[in-house]
PDB file of N, CA and C in Angstrom:
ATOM      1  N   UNK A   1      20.240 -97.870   5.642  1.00  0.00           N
ATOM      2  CA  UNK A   1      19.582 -99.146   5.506  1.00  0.00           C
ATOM      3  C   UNK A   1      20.477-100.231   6.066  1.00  0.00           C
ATOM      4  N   UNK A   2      19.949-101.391   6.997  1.00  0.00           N
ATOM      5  CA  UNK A   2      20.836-102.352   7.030  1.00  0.00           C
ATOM      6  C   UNK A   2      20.794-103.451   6.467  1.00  0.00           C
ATOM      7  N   UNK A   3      21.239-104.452   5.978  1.00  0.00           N
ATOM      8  CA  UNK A   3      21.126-105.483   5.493  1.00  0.00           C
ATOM      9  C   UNK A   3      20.849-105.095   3.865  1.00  0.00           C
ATOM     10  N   UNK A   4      19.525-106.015   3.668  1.00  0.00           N
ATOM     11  CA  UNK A   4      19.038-106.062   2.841  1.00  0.00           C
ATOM     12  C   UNK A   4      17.973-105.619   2.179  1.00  0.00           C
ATOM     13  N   UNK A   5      17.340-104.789   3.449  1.00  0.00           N
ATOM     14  CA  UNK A   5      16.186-104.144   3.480  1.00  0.00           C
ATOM     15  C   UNK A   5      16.234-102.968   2.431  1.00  0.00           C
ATOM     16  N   UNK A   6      14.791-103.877   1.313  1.00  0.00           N
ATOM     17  CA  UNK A   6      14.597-102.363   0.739  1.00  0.00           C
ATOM     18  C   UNK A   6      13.119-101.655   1.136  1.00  0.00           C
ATOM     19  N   UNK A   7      13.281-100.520   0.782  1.00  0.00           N
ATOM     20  CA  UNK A   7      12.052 -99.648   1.407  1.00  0.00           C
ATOM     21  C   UNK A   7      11.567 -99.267  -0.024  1.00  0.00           C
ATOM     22  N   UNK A   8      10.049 -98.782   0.217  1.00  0.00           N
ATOM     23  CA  UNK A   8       9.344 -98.822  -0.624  1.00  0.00           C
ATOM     24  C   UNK A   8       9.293 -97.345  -0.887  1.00  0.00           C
ATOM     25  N   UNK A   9       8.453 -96.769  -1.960  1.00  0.00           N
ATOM     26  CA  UNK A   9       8.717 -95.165  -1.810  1.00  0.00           C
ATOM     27  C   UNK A   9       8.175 -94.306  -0.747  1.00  0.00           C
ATOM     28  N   UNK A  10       7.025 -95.170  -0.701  1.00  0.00           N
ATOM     29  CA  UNK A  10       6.257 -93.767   0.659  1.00  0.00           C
ATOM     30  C   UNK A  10       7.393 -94.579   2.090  1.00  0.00           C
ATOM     31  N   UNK A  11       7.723 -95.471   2.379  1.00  0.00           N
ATOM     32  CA  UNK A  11       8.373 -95.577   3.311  1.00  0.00           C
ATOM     33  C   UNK A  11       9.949 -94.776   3.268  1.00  0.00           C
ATOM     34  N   UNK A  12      10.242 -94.476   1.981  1.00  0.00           N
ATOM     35  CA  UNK A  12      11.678 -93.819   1.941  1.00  0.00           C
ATOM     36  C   UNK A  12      10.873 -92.199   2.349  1.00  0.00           C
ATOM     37  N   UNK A  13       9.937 -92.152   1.567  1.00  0.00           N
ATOM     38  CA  UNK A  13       9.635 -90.113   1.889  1.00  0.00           C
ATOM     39  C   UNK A  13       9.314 -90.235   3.408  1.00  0.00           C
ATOM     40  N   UNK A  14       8.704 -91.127   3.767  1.00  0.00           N
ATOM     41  CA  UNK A  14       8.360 -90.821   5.540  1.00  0.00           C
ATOM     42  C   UNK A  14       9.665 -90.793   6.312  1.00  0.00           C
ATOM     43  N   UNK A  15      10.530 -91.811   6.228  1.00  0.00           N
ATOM     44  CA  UNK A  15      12.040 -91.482   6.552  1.00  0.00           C
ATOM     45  C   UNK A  15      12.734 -90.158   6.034  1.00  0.00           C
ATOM     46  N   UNK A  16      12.718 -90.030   5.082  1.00  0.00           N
ATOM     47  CA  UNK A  16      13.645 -88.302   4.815  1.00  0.00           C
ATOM     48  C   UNK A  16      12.805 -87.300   5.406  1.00  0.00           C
ATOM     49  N   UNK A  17      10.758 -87.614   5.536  1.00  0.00           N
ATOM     50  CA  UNK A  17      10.481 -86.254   5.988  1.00  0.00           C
ATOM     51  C   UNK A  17      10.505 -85.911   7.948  1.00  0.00           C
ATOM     52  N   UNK A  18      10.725 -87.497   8.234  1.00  0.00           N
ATOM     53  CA  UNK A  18      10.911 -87.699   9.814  1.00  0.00           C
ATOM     54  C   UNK A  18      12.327 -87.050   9.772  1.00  0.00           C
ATOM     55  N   UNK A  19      13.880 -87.577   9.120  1.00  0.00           N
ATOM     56  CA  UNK A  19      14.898 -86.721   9.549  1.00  0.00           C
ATOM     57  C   UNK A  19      15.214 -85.788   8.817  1.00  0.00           C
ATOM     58  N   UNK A  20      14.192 -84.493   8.064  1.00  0.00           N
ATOM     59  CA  UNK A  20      14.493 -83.418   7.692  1.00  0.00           C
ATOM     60  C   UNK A  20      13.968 -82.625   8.709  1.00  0.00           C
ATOM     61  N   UNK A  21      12.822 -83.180   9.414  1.00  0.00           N
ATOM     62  CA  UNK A  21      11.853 -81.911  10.323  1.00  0.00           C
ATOM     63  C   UNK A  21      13.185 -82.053  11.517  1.00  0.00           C
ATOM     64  N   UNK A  22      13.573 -83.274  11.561  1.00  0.00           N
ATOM     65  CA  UNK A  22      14.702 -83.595  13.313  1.00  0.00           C
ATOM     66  C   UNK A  22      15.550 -82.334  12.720  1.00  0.00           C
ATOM     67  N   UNK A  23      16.270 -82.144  11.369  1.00  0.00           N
ATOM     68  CA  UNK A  23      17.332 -81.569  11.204  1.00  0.00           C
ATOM     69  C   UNK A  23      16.913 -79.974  11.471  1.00  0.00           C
ATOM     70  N   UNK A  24      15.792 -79.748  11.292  1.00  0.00           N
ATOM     71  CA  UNK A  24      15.376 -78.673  10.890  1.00  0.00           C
ATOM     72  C   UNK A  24      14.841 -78.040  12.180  1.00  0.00           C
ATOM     73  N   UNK A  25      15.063 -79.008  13.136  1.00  0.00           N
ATOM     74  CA  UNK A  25      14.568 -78.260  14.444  1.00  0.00           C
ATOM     75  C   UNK A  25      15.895 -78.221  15.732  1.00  0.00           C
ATOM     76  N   UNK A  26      16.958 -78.543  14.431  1.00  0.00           N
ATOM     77  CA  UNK A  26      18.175 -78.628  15.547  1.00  0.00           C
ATOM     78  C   UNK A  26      18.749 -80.037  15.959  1.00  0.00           C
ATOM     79  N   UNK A  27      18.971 -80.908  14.718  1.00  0.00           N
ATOM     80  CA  UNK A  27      19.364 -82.257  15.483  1.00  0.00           C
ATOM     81  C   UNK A  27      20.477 -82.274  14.541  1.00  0.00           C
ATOM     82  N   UNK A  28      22.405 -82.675  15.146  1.00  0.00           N
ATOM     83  CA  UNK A  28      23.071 -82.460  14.479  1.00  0.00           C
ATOM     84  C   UNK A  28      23.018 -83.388  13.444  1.00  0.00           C
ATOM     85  N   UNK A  29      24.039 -83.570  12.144  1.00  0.00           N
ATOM     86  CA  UNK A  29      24.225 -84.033  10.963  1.00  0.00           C
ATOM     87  C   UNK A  29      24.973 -85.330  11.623  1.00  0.00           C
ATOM     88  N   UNK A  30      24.570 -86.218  10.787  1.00  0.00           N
ATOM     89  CA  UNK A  30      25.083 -87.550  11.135  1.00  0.00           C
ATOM     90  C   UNK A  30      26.351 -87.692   9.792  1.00  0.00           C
ATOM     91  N   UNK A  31      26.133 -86.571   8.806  1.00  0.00           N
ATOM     92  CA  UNK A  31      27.731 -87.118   7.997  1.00  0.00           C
ATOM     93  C   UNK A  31      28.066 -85.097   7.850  1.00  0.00           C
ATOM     94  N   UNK A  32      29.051 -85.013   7.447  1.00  0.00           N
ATOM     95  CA  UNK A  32      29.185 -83.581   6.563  1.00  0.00           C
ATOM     96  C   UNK A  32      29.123 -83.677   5.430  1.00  0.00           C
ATOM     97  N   UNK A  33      28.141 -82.710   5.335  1.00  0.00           N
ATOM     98  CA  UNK A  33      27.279 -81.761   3.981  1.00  0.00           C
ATOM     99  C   UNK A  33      27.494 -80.621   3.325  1.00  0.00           C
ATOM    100  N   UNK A  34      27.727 -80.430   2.421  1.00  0.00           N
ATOM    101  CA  UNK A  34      27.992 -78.819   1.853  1.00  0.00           C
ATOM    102  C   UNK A  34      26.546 -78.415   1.788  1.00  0.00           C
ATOM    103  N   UNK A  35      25.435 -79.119   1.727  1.00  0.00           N
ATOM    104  CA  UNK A  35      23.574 -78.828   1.604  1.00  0.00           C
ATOM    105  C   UNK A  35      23.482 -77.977   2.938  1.00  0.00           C
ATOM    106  N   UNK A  36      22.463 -77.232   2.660  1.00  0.00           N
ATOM    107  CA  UNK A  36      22.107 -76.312   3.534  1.00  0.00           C
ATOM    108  C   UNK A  36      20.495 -76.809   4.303  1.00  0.00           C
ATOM    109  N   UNK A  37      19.962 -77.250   2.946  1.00  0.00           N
ATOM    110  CA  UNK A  37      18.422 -77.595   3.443  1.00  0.00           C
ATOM    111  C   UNK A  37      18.549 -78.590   4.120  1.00  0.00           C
ATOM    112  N   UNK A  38      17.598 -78.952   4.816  1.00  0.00           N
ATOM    113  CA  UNK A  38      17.077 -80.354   5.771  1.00  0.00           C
ATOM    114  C   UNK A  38      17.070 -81.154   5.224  1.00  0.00           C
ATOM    115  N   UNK A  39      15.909 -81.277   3.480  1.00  0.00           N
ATOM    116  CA  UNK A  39      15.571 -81.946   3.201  1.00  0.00           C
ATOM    117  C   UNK A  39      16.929 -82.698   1.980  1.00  0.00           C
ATOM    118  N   UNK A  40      17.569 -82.181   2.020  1.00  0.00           N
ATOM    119  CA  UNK A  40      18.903 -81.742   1.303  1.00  0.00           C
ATOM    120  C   UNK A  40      19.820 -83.509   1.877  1.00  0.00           C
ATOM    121  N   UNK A  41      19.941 -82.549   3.379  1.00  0.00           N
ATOM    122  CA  UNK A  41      20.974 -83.408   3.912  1.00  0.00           C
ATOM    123  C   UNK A  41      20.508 -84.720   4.474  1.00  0.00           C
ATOM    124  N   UNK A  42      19.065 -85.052   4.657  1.00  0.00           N
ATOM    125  CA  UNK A  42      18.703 -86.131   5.189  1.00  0.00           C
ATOM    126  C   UNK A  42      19.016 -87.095   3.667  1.00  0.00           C
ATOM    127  N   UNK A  43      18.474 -86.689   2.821  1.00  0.00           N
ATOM    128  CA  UNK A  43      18.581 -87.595   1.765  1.00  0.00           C
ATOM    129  C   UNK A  43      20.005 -88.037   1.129  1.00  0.00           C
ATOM    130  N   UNK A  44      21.336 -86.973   1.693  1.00  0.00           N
ATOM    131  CA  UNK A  44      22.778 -87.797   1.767  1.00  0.00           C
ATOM    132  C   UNK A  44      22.362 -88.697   2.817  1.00  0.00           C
ATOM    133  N   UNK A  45      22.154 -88.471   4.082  1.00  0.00           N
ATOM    134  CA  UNK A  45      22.263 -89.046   5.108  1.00  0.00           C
ATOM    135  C   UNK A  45      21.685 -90.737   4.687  1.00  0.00           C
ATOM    136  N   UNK A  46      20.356 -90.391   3.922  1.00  0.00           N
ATOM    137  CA  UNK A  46      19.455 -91.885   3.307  1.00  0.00           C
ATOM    138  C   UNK A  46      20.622 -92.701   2.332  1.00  0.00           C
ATOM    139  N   UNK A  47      21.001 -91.931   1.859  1.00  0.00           N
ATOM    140  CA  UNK A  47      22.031 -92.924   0.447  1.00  0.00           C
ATOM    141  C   UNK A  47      23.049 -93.293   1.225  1.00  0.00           C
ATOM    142  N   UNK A  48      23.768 -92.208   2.203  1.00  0.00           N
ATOM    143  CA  UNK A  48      24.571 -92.667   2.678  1.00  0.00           C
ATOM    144  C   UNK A  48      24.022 -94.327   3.983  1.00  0.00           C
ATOM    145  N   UNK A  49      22.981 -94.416   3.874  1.00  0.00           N
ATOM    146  CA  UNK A  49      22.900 -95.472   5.066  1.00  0.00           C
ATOM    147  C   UNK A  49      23.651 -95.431   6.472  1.00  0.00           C
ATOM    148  N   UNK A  50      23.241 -94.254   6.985  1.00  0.00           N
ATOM    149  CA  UNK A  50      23.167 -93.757   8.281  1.00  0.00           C
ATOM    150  C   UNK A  50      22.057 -93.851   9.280  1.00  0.00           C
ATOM    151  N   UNK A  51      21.504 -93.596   8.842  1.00  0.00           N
ATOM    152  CA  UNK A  51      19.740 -93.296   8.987  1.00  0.00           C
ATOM    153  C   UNK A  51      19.296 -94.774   9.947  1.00  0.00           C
ATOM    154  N   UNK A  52      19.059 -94.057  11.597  1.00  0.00           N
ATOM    155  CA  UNK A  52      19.022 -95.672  12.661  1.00  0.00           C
ATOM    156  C   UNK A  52      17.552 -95.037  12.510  1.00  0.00           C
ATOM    157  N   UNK A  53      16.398 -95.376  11.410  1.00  0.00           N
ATOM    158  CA  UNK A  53      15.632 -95.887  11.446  1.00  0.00           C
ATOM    159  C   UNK A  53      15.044 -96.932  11.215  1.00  0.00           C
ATOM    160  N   UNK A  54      13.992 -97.735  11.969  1.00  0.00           N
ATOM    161  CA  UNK A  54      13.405 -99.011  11.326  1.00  0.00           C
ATOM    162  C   UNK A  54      12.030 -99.348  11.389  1.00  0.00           C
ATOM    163  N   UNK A  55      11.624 -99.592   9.762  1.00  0.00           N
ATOM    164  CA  UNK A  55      10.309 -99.883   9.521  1.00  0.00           C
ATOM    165  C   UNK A  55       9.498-101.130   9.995  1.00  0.00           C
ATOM    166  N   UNK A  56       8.969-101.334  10.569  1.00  0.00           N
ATOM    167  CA  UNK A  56       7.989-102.123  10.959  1.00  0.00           C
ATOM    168  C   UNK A  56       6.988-102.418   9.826  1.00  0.00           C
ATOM    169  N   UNK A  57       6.931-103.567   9.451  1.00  0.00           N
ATOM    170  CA  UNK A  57       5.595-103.993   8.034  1.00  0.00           C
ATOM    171  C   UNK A  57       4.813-105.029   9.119  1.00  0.00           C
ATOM    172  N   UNK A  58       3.462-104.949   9.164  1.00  0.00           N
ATOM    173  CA  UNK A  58       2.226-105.329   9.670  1.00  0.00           C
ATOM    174  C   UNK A  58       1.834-106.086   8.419  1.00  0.00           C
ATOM    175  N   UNK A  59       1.255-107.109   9.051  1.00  0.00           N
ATOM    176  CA  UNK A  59       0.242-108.150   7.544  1.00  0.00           C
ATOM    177  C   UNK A  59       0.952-108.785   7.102  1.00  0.00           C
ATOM    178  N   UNK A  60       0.564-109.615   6.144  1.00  0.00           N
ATOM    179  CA  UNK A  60       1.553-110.980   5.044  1.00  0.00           C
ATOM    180  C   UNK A  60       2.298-111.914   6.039  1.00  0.00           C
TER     181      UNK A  60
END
């Protein structure tokens, strides 16, 4: 995450399930993990605030 941005829940699961399928099809680890699963290591990767994704909010 940068700043201040918080994400909402379905916007946090669409982020871990976008970089668990990347991990899971061969995209290296952005920190080291003792986790084995995808879904494992994206979600260090989320806490850790690694993760160069960014949400776009439409409306308001």
């Amino acid at each position: 995450m940068s700043g201040n941005l918080e994400y909402n829940r379905y916007e946090k699961a669409r982020i871990l399930g976008a970089r668990s399928l990347q991990l899971a099809y061969g995209a290296p680890a952005l920190i080291d993990s003792d986790q084995s699963e995808p879904i494992l290591i994206a979600a260090e990767e989320y806490d850790a605030g690694v993760l160069p994704f960014t949400v776009r909010r439409e409306g308001k």
